[in-house]
Structure formats: structure tokens, C-alpha cells
C-alpha atoms as a PDB file:
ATOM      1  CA  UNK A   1     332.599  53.222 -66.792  1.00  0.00           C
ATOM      2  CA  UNK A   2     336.060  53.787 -64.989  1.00  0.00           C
ATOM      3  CA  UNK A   3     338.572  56.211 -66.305  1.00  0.00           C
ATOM      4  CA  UNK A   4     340.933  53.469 -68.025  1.00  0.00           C
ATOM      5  CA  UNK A   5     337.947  52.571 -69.924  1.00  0.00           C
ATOM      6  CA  UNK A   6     337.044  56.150 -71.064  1.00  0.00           C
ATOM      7  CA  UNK A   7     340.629  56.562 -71.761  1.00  0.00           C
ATOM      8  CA  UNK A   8     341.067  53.458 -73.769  1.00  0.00           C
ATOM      9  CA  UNK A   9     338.099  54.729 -75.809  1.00  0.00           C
ATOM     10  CA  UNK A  10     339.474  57.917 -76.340  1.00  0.00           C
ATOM     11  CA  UNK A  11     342.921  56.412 -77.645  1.00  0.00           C
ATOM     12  CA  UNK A  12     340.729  54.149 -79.627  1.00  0.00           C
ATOM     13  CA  UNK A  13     338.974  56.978 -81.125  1.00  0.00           C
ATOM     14  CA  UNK A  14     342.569  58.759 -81.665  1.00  0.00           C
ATOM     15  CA  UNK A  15     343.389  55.544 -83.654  1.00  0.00           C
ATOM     16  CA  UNK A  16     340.724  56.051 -86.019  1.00  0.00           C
ATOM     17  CA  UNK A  17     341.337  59.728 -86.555  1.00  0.00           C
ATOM     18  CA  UNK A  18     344.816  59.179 -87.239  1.00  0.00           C
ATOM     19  CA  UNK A  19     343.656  56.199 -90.104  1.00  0.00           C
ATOM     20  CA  UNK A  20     341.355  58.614 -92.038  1.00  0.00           C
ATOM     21  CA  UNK A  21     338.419  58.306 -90.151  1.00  0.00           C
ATOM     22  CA  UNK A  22     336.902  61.571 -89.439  1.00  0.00           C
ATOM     23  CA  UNK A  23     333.727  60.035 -86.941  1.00  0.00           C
ATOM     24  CA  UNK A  24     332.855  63.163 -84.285  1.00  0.00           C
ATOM     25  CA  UNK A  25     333.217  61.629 -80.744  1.00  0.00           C
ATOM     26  CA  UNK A  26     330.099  63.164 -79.706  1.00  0.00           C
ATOM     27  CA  UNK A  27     328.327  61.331 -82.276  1.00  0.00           C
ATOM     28  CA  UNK A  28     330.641  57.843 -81.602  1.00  0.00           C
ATOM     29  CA  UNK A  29     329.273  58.103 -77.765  1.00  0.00           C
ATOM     30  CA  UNK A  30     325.367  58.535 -78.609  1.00  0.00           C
ATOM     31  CA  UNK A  31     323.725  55.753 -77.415  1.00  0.00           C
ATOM     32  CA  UNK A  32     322.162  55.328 -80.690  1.00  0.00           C
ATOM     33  CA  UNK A  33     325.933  54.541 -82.259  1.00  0.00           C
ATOM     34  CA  UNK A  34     327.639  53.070 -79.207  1.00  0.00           C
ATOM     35  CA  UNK A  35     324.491  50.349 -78.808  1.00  0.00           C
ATOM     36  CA  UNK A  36     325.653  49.246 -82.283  1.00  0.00           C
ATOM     37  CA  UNK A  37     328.716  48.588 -81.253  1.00  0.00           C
ATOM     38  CA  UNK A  38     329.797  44.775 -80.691  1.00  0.00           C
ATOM     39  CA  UNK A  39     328.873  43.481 -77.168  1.00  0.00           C
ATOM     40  CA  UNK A  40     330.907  41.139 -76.931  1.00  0.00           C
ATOM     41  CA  UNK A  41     334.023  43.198 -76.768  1.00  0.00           C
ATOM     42  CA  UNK A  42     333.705  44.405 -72.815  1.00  0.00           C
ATOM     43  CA  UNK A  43     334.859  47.949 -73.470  1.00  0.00           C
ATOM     44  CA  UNK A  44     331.723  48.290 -75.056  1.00  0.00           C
ATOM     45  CA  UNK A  45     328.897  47.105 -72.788  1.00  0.00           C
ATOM     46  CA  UNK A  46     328.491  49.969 -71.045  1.00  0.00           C
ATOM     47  CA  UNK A  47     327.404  53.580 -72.352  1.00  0.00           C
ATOM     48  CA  UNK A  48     329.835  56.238 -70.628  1.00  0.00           C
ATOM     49  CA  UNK A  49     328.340  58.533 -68.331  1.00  0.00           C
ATOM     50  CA  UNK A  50     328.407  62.396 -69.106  1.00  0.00           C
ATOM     51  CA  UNK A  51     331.607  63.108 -67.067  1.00  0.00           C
ATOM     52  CA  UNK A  52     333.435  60.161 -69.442  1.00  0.00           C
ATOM     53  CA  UNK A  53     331.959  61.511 -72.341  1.00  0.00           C
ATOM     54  CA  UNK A  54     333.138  64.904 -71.638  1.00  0.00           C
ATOM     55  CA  UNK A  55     336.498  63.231 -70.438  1.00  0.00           C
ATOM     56  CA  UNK A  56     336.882  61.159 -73.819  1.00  0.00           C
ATOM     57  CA  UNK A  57     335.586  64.334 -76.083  1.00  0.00           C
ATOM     58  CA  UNK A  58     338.021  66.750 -74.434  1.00  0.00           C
ATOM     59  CA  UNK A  59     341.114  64.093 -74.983  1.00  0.00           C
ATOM     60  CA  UNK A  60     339.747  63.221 -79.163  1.00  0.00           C
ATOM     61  CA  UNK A  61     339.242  67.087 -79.956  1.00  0.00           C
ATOM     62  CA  UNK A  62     342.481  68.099 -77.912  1.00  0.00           C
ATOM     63  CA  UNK A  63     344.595  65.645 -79.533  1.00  0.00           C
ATOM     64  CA  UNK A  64     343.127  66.736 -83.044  1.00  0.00           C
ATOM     65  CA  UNK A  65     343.700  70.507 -82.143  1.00  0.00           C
ATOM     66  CA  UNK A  66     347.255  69.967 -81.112  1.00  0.00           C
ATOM     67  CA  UNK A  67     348.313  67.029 -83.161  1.00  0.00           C
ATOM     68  CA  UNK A  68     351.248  69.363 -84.602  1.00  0.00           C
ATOM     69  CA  UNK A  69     352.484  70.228 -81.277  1.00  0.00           C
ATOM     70  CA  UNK A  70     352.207  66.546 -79.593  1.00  0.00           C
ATOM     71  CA  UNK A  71     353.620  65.290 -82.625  1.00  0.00           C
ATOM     72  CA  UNK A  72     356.308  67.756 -82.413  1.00  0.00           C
ATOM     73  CA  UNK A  73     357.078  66.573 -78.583  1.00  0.00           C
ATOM     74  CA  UNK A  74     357.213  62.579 -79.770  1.00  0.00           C
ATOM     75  CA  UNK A  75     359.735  63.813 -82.516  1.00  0.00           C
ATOM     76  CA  UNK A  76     362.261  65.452 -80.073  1.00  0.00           C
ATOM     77  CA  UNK A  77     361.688  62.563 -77.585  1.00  0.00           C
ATOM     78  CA  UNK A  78     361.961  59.350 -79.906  1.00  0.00           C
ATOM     79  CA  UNK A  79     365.981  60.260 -80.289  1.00  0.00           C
ATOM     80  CA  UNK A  80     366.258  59.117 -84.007  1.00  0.00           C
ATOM     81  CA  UNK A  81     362.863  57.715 -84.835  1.00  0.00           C
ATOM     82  CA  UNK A  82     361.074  59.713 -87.586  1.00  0.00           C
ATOM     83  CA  UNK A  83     356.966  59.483 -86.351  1.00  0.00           C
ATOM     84  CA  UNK A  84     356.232  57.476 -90.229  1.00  0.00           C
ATOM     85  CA  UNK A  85     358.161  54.472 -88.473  1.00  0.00           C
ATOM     86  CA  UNK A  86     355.993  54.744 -84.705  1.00  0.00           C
ATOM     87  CA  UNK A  87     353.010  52.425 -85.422  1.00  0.00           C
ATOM     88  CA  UNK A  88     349.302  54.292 -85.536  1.00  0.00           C
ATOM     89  CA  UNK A  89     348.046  52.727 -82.183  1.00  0.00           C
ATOM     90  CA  UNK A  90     351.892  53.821 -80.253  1.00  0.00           C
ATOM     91  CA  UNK A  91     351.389  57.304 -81.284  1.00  0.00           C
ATOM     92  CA  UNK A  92     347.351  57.318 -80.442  1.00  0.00           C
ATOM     93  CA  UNK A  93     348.714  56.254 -76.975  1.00  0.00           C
ATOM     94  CA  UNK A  94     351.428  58.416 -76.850  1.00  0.00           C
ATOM     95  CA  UNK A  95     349.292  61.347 -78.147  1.00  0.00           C
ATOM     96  CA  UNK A  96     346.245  61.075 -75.797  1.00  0.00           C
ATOM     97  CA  UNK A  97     348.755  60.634 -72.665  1.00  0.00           C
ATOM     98  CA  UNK A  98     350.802  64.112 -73.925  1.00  0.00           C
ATOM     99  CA  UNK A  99     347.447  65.579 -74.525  1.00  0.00           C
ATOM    100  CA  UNK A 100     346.755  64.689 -70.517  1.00  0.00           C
ATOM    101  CA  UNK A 101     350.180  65.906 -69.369  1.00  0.00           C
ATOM    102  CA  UNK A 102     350.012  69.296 -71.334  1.00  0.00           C
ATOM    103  CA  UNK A 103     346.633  70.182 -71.045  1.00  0.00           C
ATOM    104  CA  UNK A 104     344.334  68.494 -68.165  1.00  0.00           C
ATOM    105  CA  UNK A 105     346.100  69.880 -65.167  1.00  0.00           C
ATOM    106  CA  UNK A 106     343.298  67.694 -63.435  1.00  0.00           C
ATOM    107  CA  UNK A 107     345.032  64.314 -64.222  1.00  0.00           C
ATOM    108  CA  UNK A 108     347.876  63.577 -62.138  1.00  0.00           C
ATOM    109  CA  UNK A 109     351.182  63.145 -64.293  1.00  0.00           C
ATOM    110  CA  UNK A 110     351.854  59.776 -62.795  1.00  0.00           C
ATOM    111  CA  UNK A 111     348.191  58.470 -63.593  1.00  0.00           C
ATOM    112  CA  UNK A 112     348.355  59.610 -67.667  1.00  0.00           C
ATOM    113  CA  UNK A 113     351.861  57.561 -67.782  1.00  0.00           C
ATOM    114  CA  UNK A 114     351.221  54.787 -65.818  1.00  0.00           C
ATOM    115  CA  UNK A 115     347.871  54.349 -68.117  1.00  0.00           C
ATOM    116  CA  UNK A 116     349.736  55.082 -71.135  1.00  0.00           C
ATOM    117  CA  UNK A 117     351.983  52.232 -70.053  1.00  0.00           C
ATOM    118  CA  UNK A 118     349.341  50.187 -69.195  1.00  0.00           C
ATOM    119  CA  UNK A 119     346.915  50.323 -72.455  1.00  0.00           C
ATOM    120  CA  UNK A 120     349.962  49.924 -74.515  1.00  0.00           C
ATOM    121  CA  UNK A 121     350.982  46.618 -72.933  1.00  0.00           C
ATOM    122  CA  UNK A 122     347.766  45.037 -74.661  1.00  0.00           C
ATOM    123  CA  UNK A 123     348.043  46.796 -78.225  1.00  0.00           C
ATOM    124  CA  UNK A 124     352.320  46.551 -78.801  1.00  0.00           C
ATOM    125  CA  UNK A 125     355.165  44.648 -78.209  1.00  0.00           C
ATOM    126  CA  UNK A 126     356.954  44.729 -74.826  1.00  0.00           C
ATOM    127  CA  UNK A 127     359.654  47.065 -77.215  1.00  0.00           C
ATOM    128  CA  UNK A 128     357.433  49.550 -77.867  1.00  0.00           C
ATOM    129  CA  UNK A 129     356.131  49.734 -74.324  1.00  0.00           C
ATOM    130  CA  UNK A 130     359.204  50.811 -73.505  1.00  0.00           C
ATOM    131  CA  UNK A 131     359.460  53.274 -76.005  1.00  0.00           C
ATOM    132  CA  UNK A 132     356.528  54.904 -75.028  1.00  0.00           C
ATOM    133  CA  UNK A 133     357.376  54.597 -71.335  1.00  0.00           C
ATOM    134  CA  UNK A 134     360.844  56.408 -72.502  1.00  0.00           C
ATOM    135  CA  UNK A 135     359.142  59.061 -74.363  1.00  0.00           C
ATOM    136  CA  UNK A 136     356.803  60.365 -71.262  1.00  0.00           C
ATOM    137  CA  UNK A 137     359.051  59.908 -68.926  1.00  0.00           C
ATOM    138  CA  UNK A 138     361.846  61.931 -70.854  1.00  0.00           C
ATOM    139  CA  UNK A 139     358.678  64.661 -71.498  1.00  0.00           C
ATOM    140  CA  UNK A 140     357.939  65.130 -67.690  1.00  0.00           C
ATOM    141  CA  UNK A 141     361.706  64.845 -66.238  1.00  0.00           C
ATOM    142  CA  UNK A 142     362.506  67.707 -68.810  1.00  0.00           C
ATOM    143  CA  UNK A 143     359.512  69.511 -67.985  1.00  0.00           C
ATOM    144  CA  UNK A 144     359.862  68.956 -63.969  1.00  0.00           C
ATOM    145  CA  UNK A 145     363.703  70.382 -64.479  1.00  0.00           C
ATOM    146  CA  UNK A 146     362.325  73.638 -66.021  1.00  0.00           C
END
């Protein structure tokens, strides 16, 4: 499984935390669970490896633990957008790729946004692609100045 797929996963799974669901990533990723899963959808086929797994845990249980302070950072970057009017799967993506930037010093800034960019151009409208292109990109110049 390549890292866009992991991550894709891992926004998923963000998705579904953020809609009530409170399934443990560990147990979403057993075989047992994941072979249930439709096969038809290609994301699917294919039972990450322990490095994913570790990958997509670290992202789910990071973006749980600090879903105050990443929501805090899409607040002061949105300029005027309150998060209630961000739809659930912009602020999964936007959440998982903050999670990256602030936390896994081991994924290269430009990779996180440029995959952030990229999995939301097949969930949202080109708008909101932007949006979330603004938002990182307004995160990492500010950071990068200090």
C-alpha cells in the first residue's frame, strides 16, 4: 500500500470520527475487519503493511488528541469561516495534513500539502480545494517566517 493510500485511509477514518463514529483504527486495520470491507472500492484490496498501519494509527489518534489545537489553527486560517460551515470531509483533510505538518517531522511539508491538495480534489469542489490549499499554505508561510 503506498503512502497516499494509507493517508487517504487515515482521513477516511478522521471522517468517521468526526461523524460520531468512535471505531479504534487498530481494530478498523485487522485483517479480520478490513477483509469485510467492500472489494470493489480499490482503496480497499489491499491490507496495509505494519509501517502504514502505524502511519495511519499515529495520524487517527494524533488528530483525535489534538483536535482542539488543529481546529484552533483552521479557525485563525479560514479568515471569516466559522469550522460549523467547513464540510466534515474538508476539515478531516485539513486536520490529518496539520496533524503531519505539526507533529511528523518525518513528512516533508511539501508532501502533507500537496496530498492534502490532492485527496481533496476527489471528495470537494474545485472551491474548497482552494480553501484548503489557502489554509496550509497560510499555516507553513507563517510558520517558515517565525
Amino acid at each position: 500500500m503506498t503512502r497516499t493510500s494509507a493517508r487517504q485511509l487515515a482521513v477516511q477514518l478522521c471522517f468517521a470520527a468526526s461523524a460520531g463514529s468512535d471505531l479504534d483504527p487498530e481494530e478498523f486495520l485487522s485483517e479480520e475487519y478490513f477483509s469485510a470491507l467492500p472489494s470493489e472500492e480499490p482503496l480497499y484490496r489491499e491490507l496495509p503493511e505494519e509501517e502504514q498501519k502505524s502511519y495511519i494509527c499515529s495520524i487517527v489518534n494524533g488528530v483525535r488528541d489534538h483536535m482542539q489545537e488543529l481546529d484552533e489553527i483552521i479557525a485563525r486560517y479560514s479568515q471569516g469561516w466559522k469550522l460549523s460551515r467547513i464540510s466534515h470531509t474538508a476539515l478531516a483533510v485539513l486536520r490529518c495534513a496539520l496533524y503531519e505538518l505539526c507533529y511528523m517531522p518525518d513528512v516533508p511539508p511539501a508532501a502533507a500539502i500537496n496530498e492534502a491538495v490532492e485527496l481533496s480534489k476527489s471528495y470537494d469542489e474545485p472551491e474548497t480545494v482552494s480553501f484548503i490549499n489557502g489554509i496550509l499554505g497560510s499555516f507553513m508561510r507563517e510558520r517558515d517566517a517565525r
